[in-house]
C-alpha atoms as a PDB file:
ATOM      1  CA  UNK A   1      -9.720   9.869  20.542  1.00  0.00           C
ATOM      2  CA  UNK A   2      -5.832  10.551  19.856  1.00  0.00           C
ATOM      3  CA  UNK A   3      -4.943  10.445  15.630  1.00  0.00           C
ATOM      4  CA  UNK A   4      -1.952   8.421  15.111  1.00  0.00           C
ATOM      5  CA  UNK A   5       0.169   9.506  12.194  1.00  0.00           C
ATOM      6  CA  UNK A   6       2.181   6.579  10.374  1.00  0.00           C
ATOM      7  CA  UNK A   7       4.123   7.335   7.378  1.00  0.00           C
ATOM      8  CA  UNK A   8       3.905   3.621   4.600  1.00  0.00           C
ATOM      9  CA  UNK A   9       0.403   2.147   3.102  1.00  0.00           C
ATOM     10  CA  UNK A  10      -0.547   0.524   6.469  1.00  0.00           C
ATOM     11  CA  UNK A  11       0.981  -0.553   9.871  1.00  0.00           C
ATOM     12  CA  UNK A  12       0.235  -4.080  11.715  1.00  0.00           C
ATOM     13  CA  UNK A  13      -1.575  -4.242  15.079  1.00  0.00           C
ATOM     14  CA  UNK A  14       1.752  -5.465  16.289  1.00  0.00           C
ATOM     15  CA  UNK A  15       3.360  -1.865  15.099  1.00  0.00           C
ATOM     16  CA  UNK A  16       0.582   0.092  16.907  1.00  0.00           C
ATOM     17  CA  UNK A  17       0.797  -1.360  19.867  1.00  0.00           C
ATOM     18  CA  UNK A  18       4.427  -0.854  20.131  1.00  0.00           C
ATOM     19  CA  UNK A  19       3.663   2.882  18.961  1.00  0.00           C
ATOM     20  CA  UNK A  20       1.092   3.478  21.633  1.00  0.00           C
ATOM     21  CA  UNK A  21       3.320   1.946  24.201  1.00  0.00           C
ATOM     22  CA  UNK A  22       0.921  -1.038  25.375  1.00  0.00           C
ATOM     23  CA  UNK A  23       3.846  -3.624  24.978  1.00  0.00           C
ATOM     24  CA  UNK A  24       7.546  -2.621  24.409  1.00  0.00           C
ATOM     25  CA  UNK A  25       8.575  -4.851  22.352  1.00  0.00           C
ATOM     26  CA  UNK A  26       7.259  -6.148  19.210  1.00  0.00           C
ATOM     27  CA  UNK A  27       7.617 -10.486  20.724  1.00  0.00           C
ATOM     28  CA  UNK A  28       5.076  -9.131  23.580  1.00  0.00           C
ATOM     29  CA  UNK A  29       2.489  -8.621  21.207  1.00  0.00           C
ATOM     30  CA  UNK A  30       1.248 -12.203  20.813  1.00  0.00           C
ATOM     31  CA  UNK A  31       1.232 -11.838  24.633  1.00  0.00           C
ATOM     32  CA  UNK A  32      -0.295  -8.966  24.791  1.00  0.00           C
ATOM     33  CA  UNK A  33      -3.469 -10.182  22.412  1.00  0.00           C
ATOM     34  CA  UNK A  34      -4.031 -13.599  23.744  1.00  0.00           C
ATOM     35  CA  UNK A  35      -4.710 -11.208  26.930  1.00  0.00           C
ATOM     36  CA  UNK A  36      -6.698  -8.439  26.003  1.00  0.00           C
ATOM     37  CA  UNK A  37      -9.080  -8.042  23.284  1.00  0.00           C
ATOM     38  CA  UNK A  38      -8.140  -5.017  21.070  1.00  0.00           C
ATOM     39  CA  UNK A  39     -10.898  -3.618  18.588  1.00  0.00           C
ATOM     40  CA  UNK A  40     -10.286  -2.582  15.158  1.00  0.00           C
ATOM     41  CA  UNK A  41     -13.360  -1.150  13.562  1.00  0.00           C
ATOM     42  CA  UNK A  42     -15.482  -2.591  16.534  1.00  0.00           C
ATOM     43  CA  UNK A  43     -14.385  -5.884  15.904  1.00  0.00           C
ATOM     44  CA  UNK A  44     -12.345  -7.852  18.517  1.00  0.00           C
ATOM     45  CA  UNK A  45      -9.140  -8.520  16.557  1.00  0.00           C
ATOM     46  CA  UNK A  46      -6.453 -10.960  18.357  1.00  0.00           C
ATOM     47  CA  UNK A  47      -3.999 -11.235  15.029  1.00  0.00           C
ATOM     48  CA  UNK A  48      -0.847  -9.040  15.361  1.00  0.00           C
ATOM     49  CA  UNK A  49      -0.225  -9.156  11.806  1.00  0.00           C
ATOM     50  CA  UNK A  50      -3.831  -7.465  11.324  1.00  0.00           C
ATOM     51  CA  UNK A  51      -2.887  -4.264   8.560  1.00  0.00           C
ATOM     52  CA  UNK A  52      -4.447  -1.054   9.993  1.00  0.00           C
ATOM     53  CA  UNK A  53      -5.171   1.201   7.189  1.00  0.00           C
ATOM     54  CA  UNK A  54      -5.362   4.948   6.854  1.00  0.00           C
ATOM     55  CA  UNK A  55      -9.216   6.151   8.493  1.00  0.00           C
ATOM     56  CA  UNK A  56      -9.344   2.463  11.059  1.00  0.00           C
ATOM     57  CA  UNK A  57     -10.021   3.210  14.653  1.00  0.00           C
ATOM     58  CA  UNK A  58      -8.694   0.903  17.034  1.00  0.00           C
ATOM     59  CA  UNK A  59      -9.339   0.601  20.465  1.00  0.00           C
ATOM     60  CA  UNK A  60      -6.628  -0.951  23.164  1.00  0.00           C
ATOM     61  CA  UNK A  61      -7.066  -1.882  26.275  1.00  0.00           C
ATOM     62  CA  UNK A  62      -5.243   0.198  28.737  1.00  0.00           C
ATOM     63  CA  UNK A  63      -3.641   3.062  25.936  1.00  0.00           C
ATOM     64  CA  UNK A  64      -6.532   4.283  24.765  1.00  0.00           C
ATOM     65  CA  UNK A  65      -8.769   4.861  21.412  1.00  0.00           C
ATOM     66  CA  UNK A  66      -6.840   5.787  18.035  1.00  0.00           C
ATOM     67  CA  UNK A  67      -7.621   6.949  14.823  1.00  0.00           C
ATOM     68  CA  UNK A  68      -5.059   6.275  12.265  1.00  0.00           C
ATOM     69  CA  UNK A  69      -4.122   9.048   9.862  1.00  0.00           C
ATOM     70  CA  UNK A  70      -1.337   8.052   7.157  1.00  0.00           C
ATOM     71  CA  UNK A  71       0.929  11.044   6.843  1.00  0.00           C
ATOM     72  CA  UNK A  72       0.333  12.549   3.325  1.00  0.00           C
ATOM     73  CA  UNK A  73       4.177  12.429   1.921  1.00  0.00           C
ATOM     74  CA  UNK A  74       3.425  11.609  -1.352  1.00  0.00           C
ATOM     75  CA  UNK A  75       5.515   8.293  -1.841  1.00  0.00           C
ATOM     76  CA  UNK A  76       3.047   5.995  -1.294  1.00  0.00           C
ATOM     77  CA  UNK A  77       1.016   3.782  -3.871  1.00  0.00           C
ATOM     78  CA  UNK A  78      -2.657   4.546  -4.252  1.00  0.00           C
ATOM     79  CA  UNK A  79      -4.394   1.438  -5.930  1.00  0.00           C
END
């Protein structure tokens, strides 16, 4: 499992998969779901707009399995 570092509160499913290289563009990723079932948390997940938080581990078809890890910079809001 590869820990991907993102630096704001959360990151959509669309984001990741344009950071893990499955699509390379952000308009291929309503594509790219209605294709291939990508699992967030062990849950099939098909919504590109889906917020991936800091500790989620997502699985996509093809790039591999992630855990997300949001960099510690300080800036961000903790509710």
């Amino acid at each position: 499992m590869e820990e991907l570092q993102f630096d704001t509160e959360y990151i959509t499913l669309g984001q990741l998969l344009k950071m893990v290289n499955a699509i390379s563009s952000g308009g291929m990723a309503k594509w790219f779901l209605s294709e291939n079932i990508v699992y967030v948390k062990g849950e099939g997940e098909q919504r590109r707009g889906r917020k991936l938080y800091d500790g989620d581990i997502v699985m996509v078809p093809g790039a591999g399995k992630f855990k997300l890890a949001a960099a510690p910079d300080g800036n961000r809001d903790v509710y």
